[in-house]
C-alpha atoms as a PDB file:
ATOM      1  CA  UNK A   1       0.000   0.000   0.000  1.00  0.00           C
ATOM      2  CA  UNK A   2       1.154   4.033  -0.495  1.00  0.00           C
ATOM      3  CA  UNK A   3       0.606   6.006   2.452  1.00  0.00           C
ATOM      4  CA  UNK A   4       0.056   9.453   0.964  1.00  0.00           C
ATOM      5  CA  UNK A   5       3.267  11.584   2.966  1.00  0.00           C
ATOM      6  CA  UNK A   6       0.709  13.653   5.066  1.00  0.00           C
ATOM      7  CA  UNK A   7      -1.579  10.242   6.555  1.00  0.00           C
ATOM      8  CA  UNK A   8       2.095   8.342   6.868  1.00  0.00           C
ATOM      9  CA  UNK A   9       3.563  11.504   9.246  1.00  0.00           C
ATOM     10  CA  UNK A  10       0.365  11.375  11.267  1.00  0.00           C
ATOM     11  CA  UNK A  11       0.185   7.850  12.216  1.00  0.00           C
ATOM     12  CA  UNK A  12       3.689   7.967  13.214  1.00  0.00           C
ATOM     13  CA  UNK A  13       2.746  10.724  15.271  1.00  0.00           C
ATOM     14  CA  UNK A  14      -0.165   8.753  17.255  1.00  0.00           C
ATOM     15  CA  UNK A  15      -2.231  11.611  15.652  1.00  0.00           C
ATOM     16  CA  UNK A  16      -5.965  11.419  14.509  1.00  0.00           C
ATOM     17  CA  UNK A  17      -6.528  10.317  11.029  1.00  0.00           C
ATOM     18  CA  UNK A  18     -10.128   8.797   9.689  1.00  0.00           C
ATOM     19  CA  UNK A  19     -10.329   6.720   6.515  1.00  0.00           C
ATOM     20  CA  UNK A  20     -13.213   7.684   3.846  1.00  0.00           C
ATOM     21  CA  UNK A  21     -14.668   5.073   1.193  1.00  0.00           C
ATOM     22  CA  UNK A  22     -14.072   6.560  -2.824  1.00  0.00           C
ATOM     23  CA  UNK A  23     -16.929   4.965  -4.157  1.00  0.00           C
ATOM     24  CA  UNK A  24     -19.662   7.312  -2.895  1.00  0.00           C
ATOM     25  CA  UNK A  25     -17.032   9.442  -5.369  1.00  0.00           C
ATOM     26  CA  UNK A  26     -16.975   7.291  -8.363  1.00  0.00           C
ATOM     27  CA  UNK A  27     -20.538   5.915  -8.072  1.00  0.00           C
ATOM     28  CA  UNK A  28     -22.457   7.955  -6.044  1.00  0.00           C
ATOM     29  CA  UNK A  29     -22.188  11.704  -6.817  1.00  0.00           C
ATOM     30  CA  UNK A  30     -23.134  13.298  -9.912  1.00  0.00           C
ATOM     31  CA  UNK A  31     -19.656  14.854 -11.319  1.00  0.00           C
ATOM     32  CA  UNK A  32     -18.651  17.721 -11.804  1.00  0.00           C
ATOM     33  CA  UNK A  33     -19.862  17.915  -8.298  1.00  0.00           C
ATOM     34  CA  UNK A  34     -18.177  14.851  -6.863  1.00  0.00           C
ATOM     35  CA  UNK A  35     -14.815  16.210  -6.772  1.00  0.00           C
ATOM     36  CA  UNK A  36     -16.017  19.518  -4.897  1.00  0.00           C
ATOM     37  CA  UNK A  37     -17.593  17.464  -2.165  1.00  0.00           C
ATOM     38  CA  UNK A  38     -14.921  14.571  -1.950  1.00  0.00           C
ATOM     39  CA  UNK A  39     -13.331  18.083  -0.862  1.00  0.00           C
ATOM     40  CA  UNK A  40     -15.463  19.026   1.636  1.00  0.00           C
ATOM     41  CA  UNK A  41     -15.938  15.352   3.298  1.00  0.00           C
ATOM     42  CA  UNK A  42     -11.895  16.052   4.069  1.00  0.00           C
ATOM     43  CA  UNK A  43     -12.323  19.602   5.046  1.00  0.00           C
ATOM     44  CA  UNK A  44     -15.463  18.848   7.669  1.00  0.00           C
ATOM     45  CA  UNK A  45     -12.535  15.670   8.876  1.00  0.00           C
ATOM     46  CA  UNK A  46      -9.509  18.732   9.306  1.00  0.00           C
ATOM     47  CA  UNK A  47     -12.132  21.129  10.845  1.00  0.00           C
ATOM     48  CA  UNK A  48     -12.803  18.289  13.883  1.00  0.00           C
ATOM     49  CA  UNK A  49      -9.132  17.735  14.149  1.00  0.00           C
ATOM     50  CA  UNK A  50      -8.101  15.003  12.365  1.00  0.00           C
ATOM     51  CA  UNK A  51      -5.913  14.056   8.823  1.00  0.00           C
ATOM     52  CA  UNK A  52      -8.123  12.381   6.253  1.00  0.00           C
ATOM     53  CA  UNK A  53      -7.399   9.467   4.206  1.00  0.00           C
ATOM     54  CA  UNK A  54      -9.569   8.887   1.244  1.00  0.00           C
ATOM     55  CA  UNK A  55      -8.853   4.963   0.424  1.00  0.00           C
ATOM     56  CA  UNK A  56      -9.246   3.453  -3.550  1.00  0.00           C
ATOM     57  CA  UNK A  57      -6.933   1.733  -6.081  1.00  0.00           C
ATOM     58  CA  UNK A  58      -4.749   4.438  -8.270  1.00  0.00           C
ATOM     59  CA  UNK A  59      -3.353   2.403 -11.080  1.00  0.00           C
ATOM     60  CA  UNK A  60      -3.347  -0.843  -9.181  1.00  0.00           C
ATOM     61  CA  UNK A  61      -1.703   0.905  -6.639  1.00  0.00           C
ATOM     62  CA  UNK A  62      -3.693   0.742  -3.029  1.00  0.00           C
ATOM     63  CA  UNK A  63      -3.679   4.102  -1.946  1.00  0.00           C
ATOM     64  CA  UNK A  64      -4.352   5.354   1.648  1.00  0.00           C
ATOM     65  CA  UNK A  65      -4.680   9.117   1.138  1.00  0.00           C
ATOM     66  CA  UNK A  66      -5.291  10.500  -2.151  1.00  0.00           C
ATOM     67  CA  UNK A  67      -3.187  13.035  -3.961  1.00  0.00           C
ATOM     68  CA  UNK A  68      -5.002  16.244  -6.320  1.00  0.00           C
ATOM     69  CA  UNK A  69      -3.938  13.964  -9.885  1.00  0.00           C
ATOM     70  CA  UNK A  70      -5.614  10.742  -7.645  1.00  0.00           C
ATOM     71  CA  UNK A  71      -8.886  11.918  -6.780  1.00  0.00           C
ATOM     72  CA  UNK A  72      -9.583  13.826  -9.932  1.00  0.00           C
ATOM     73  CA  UNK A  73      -8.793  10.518 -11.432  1.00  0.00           C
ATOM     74  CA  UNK A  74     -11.166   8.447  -9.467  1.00  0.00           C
ATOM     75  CA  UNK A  75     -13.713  10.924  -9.298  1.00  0.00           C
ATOM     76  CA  UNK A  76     -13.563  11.512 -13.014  1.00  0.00           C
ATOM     77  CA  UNK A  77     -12.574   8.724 -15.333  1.00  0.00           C
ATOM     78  CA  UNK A  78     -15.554   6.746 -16.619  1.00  0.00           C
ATOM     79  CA  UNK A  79     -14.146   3.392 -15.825  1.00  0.00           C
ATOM     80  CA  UNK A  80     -13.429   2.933 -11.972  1.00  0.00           C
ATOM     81  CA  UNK A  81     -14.010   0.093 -10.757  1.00  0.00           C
ATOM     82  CA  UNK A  82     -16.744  -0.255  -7.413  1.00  0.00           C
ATOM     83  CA  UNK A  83     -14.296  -2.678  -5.586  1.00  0.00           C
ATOM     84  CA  UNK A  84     -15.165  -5.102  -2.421  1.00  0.00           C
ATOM     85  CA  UNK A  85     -12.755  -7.161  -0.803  1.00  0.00           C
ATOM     86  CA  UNK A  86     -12.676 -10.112  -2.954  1.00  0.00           C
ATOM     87  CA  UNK A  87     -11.871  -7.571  -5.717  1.00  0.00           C
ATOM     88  CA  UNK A  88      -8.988  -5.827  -4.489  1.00  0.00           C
ATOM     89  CA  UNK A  89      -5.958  -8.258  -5.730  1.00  0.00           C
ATOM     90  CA  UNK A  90      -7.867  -8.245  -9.112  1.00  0.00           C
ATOM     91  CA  UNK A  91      -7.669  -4.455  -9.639  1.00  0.00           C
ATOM     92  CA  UNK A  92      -4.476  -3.934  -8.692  1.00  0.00           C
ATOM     93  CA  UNK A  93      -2.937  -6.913 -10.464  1.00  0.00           C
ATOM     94  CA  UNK A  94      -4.402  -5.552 -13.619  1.00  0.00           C
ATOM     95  CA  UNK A  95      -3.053  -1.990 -12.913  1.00  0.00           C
ATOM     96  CA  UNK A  96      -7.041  -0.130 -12.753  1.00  0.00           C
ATOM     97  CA  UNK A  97      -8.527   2.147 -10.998  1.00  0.00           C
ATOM     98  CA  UNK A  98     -10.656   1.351  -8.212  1.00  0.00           C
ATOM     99  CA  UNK A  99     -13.295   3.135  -6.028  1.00  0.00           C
ATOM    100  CA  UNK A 100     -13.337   1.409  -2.526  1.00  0.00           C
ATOM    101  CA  UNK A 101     -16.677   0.242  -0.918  1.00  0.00           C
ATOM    102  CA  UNK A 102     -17.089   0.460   3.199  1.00  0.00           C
ATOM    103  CA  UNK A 103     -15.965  -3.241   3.054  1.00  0.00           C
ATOM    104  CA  UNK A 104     -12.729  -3.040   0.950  1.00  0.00           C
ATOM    105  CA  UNK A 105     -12.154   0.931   2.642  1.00  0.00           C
ATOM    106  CA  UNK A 106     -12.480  -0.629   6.072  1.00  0.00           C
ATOM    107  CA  UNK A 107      -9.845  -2.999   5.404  1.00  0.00           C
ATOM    108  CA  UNK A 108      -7.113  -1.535   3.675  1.00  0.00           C
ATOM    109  CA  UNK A 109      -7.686   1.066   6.506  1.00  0.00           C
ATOM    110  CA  UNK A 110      -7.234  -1.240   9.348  1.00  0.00           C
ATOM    111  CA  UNK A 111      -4.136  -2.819   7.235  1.00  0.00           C
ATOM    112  CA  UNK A 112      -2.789   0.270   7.599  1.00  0.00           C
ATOM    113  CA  UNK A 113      -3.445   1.322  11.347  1.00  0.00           C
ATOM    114  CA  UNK A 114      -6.236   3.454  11.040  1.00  0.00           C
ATOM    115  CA  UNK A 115      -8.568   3.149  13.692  1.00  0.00           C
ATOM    116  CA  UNK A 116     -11.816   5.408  12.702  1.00  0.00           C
ATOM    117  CA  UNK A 117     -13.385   5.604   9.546  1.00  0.00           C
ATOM    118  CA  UNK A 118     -16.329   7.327   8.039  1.00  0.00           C
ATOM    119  CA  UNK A 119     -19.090   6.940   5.300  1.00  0.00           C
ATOM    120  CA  UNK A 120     -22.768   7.528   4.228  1.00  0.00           C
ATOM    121  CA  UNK A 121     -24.571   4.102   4.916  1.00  0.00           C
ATOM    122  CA  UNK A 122     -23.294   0.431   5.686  1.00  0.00           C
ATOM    123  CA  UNK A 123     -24.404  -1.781   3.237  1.00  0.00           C
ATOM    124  CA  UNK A 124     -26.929  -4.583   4.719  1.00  0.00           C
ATOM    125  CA  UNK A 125     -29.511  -7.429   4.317  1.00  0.00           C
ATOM    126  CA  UNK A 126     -31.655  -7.021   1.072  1.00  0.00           C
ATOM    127  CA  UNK A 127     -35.073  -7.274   1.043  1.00  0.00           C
ATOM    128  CA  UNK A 128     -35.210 -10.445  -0.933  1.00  0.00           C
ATOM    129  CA  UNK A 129     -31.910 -12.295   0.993  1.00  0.00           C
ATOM    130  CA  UNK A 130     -34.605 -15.358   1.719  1.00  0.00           C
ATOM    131  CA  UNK A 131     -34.459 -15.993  -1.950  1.00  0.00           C
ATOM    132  CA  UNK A 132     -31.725 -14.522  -3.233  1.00  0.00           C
ATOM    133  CA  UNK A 133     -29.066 -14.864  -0.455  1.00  0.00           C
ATOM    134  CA  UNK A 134     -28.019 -10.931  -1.184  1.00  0.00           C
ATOM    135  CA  UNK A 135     -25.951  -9.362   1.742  1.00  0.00           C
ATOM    136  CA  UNK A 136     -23.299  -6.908   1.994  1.00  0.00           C
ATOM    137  CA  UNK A 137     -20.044  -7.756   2.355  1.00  0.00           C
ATOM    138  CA  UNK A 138     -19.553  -4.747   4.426  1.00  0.00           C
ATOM    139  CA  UNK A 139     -21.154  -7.195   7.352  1.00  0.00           C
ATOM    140  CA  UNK A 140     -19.133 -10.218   7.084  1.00  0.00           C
ATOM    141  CA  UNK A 141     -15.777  -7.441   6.942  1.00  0.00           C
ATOM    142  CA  UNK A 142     -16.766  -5.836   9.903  1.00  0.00           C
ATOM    143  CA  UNK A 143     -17.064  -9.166  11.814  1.00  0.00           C
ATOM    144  CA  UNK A 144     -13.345  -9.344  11.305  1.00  0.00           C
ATOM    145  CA  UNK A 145     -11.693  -6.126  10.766  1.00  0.00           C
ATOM    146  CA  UNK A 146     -10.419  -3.545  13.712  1.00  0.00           C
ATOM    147  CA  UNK A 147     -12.055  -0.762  12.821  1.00  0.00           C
ATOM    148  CA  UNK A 148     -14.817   2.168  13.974  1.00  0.00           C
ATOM    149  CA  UNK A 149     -17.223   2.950  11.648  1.00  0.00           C
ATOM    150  CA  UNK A 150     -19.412   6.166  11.628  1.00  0.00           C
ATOM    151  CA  UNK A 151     -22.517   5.909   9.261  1.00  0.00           C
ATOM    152  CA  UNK A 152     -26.362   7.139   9.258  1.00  0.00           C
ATOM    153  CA  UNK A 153     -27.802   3.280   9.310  1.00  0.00           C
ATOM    154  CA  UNK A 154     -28.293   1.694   6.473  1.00  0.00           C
ATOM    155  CA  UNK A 155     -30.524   3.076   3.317  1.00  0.00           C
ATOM    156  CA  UNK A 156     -34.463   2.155   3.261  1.00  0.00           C
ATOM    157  CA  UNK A 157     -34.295   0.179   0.743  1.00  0.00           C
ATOM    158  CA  UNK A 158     -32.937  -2.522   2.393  1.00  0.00           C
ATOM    159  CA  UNK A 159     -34.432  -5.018   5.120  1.00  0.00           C
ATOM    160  CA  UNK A 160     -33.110  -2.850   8.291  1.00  0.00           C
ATOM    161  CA  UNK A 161     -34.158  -5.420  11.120  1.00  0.00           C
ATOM    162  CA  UNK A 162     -32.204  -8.342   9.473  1.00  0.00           C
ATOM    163  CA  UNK A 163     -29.122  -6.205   8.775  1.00  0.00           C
ATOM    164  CA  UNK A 164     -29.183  -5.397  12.936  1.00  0.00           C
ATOM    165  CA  UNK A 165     -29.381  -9.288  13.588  1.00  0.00           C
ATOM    166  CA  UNK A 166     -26.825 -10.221  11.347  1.00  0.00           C
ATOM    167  CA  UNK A 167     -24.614  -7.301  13.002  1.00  0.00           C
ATOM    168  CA  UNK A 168     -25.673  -9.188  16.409  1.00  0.00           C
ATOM    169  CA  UNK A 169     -24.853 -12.633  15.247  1.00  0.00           C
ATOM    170  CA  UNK A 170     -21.412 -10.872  13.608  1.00  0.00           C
ATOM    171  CA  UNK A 171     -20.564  -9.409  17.093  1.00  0.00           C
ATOM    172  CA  UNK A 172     -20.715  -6.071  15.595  1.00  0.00           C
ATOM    173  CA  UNK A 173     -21.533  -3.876  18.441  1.00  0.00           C
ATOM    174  CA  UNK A 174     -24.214  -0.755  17.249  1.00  0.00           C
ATOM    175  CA  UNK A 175     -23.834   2.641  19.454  1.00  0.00           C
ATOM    176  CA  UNK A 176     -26.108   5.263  18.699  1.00  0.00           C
ATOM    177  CA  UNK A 177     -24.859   8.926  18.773  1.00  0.00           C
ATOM    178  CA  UNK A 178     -27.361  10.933  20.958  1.00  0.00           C
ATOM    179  CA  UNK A 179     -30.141   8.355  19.741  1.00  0.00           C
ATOM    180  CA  UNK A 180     -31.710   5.101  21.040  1.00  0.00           C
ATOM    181  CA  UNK A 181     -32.674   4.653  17.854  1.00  0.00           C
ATOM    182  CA  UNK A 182     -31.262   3.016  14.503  1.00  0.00           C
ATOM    183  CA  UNK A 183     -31.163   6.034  11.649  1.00  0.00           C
ATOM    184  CA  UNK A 184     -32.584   5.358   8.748  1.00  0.00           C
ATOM    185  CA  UNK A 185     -30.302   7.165   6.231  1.00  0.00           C
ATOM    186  CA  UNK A 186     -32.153   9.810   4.566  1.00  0.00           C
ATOM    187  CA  UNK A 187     -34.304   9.400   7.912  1.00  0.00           C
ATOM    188  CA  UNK A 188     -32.984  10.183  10.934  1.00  0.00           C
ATOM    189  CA  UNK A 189     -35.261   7.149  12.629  1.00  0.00           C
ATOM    190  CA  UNK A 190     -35.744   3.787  10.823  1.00  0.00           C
ATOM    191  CA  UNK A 191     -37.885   2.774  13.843  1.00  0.00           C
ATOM    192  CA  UNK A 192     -35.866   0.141  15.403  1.00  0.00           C
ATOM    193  CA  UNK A 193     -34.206   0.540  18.820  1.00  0.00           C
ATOM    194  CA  UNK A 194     -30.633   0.037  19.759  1.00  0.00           C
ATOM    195  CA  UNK A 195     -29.359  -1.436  23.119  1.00  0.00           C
ATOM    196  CA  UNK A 196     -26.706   1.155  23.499  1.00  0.00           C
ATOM    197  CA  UNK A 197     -26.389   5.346  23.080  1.00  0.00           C
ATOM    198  CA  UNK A 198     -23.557   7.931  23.320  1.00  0.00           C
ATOM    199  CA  UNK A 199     -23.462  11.370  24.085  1.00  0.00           C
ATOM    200  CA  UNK A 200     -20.480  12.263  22.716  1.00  0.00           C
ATOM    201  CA  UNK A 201     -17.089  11.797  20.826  1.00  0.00           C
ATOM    202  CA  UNK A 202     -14.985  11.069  24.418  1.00  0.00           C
ATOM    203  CA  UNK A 203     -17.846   8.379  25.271  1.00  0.00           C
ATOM    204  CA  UNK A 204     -17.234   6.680  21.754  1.00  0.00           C
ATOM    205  CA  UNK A 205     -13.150   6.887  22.346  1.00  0.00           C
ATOM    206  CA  UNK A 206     -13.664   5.348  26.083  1.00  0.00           C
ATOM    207  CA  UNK A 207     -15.450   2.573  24.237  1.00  0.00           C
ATOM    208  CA  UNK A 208     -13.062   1.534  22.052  1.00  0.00           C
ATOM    209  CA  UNK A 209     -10.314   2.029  24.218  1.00  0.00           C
ATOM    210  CA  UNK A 210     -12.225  -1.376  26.313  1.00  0.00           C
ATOM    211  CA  UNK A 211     -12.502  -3.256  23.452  1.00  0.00           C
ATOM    212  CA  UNK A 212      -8.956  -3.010  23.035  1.00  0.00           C
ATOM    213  CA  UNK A 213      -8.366  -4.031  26.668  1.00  0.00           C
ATOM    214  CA  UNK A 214     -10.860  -6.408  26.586  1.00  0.00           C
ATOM    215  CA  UNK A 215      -9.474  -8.006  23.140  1.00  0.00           C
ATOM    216  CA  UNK A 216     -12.906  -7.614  21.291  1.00  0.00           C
ATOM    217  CA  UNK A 217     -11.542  -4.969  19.085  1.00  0.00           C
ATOM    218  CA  UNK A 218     -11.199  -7.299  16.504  1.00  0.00           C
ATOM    219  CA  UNK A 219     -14.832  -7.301  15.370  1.00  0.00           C
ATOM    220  CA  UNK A 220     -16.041  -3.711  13.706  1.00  0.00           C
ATOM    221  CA  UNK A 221     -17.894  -0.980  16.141  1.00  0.00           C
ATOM    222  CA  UNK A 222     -20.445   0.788  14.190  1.00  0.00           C
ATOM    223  CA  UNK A 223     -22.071   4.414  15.873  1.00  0.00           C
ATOM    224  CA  UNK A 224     -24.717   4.870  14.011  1.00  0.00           C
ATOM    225  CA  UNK A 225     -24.879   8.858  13.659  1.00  0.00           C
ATOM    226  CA  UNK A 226     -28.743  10.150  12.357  1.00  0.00           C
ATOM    227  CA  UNK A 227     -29.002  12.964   9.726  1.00  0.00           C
ATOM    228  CA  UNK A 228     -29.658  16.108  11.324  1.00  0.00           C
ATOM    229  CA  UNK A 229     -33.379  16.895  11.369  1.00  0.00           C
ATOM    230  CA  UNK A 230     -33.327  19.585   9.818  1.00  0.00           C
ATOM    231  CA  UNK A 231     -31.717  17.846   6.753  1.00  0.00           C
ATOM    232  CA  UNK A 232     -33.723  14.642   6.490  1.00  0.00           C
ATOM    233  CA  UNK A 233     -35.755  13.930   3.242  1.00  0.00           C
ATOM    234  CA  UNK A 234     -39.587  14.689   4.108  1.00  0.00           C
ATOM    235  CA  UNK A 235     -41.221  11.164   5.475  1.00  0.00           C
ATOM    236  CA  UNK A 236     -43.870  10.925   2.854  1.00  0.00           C
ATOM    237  CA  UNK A 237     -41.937  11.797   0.098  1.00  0.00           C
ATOM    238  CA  UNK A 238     -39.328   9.154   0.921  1.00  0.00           C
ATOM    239  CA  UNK A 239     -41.942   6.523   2.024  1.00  0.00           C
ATOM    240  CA  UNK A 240     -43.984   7.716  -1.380  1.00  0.00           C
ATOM    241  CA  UNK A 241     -40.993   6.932  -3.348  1.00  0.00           C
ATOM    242  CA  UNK A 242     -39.887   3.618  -1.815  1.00  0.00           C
ATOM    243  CA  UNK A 243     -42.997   2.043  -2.093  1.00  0.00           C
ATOM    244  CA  UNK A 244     -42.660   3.046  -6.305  1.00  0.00           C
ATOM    245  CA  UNK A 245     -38.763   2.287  -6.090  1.00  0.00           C
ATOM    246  CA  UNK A 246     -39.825  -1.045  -4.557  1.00  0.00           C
ATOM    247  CA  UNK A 247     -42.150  -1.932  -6.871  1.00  0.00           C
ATOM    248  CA  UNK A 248     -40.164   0.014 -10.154  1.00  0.00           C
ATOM    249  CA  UNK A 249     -37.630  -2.990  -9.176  1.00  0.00           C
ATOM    250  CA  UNK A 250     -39.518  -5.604  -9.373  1.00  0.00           C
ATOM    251  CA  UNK A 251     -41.194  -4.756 -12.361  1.00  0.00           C
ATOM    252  CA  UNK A 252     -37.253  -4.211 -13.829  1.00  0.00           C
ATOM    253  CA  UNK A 253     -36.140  -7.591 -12.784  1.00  0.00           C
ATOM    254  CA  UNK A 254     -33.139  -5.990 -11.491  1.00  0.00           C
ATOM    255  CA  UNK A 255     -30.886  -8.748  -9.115  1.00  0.00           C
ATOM    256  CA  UNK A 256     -27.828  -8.635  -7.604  1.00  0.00           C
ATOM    257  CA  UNK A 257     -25.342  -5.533  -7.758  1.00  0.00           C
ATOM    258  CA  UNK A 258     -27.633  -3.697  -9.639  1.00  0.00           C
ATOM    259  CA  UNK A 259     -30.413  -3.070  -7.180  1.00  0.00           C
ATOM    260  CA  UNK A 260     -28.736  -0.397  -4.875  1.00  0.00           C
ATOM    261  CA  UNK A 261     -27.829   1.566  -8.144  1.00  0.00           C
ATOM    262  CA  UNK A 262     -31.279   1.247  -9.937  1.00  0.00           C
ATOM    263  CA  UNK A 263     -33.280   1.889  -6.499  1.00  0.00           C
ATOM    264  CA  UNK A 264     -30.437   5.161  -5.425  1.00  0.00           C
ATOM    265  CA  UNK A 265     -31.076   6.799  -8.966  1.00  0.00           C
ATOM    266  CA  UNK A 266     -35.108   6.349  -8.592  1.00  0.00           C
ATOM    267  CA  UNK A 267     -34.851   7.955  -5.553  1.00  0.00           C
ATOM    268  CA  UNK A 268     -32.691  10.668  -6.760  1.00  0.00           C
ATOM    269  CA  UNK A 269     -35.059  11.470 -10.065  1.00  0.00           C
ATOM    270  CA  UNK A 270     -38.236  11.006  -7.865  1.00  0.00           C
ATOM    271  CA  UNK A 271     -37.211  13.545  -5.098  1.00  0.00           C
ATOM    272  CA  UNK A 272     -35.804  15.757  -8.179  1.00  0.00           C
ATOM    273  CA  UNK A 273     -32.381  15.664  -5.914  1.00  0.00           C
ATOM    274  CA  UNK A 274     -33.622  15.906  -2.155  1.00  0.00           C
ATOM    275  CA  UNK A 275     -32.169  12.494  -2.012  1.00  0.00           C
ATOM    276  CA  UNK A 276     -28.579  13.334  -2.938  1.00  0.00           C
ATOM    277  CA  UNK A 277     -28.892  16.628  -0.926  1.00  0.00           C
ATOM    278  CA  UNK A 278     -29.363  14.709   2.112  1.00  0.00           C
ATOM    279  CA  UNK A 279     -27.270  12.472   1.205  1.00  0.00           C
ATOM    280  CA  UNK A 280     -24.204  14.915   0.951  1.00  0.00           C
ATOM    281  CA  UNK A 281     -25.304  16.414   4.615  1.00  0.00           C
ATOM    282  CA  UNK A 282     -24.997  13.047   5.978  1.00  0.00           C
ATOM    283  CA  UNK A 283     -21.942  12.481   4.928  1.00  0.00           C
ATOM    284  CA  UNK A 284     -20.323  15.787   5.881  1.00  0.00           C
ATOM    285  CA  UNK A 285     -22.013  15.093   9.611  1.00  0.00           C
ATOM    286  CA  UNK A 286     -20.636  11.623   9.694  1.00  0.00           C
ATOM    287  CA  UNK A 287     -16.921  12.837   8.227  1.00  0.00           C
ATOM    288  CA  UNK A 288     -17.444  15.646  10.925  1.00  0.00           C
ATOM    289  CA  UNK A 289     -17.874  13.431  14.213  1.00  0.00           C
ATOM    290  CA  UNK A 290     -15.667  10.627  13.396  1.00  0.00           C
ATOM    291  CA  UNK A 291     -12.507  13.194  13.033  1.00  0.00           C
ATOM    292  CA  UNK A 292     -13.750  14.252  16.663  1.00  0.00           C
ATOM    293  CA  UNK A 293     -13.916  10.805  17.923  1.00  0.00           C
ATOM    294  CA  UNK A 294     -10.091  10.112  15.884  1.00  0.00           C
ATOM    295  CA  UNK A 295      -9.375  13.015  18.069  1.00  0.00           C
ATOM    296  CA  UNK A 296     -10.764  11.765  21.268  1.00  0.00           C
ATOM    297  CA  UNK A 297      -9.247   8.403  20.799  1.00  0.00           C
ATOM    298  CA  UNK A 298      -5.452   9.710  20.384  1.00  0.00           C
ATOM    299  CA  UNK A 299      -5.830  12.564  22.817  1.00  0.00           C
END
């Protein structure tokens, strides 16, 4: 891996750094505006204290920290690659460019030493698993990767009290940020309760601290951190439009990889953008409090 110069001096300095995913970049942001607010997700990071290191694949090169030439590149070029995991020693043995899910982010990041990283949503249990068997392999990496997540739940469109049970049965231990209950992405609610909420970014840091005295730091932490109110997407607008997403998708026949793209672009032409706005607020406000809780951890 290439530690960009700045992320390499500050985790020899015990300093704060948080990792950020590059395919809400490559595959979730319209461009040109993609590459302004891959910006901004670093700048809300520096403003709480902390380095940021924007993880993807730069010529099969894993990168932790992105250069300017890197992330114009990624969020720019038409063919990135959206790569998990199980994709990683693909892309870079063929030399491509790849945009990192919160799987594949979360574990070059922990590979690395980073201890805190941030995103929009986790990816989870789909609707149809019973039939299809179609989970995220953000899950099964969190069961087994070091690492503190900060993310607004997981998106509607996915089954959001099987994605908390597998995170139980994964030993993936859920705090919610000034909430005792699980957000719902664009919603700062989904309307399922957690066992366990945080006031602040010191409580979070005390937390892991035990898990790494207690050796269970080896299985994710996720703090699930709601959308502000202010910036969630109206509740009938967004249950309006999942109910027609929903059945849009079935009337498609869309399966496998392409559902979260087909169902994320419905939204966004059916809210005529509210989705992305939100979107983009809940990613600055997740950026925003895991540099505070970097900072609270190294402090």
């Amino acid at each position: 891996m290439h530690l960009h110069p700045e992320v390499a001096s500050a985790l020899t300095a015990g300093a704060p750094v948080v990792a950020l995913e590059s395919t809400i970049i490559s595959h979730g942001l319209p461009r040109p505006d993609n590459y302004r607010i891959a910006r901004q997700i670093e700048q809300a990071v520096r403003d709480a204290g902390a380095v940021p290191a924007t993880v993807a694949i730069v010529h099969g090169e894993p990168r932790i920290g992105l250069d300017d030439e890197a992330l114009r590149a990624i969020a720019g070029t038409d063919d990135v690659a959206k790569v998990s995991v199980r994709d990683l020693a693909t892309v870079a043995a063929r030399g491509g460019l790849g945009a990192t899910t919160v799987a594949a982010t979360a574990h070059l990041a922990a590979r690395a030493g980073i201890a805190v990283f941030a995103t929009g949503g986790l990816g989870g249990v789909h609707r149809q698993a019973r039939e299809s068997w179609d989970e995220s392999a953000d899950l099964t990496t969190l069961a087994n990767t070091p690492i503190t997540v900060v993310c607004a739940g997981v998106k509607s469109i996915l089954d959001v009290p099987a994605t908390l049970e597998r995170l139980e049965t994964l030993n993936v231990a859920v705090l919610g940020y000034r909430t005792g209950s699980f957000p719902g992405f664009y919603l700062a609610d989904s309307g399922y309760p957690l066992d366990w909420r945080v006031e602040s970014a010191a409580e979070v840091a005390e937390v892991m601290r035990w898990r790494q005295r207690l050796g269970t730091d080896r299985h994710g932490l996720v703090v699930a951190n709601p959308i502000p109110a202010p910036d969630e997407l109206d509740r009938q607008l967004h249950d309006r439009t999942l109910a027609a997403a929903l059945a849009a998708l079935a009337e498609a026949g869309v399966h496998g990889k392409a559902i979260t793209p087909f169902l994320l672009d419905y939204f966004h032409r059916h809210t005529e953008g509210a989705s992305l706005t939100a979107n983009v607020r809940l990613v600055l406000n997740n950026a925003r409090l895991a540099g505070e809780i970097a900072a609270a951890f190294t402090g």
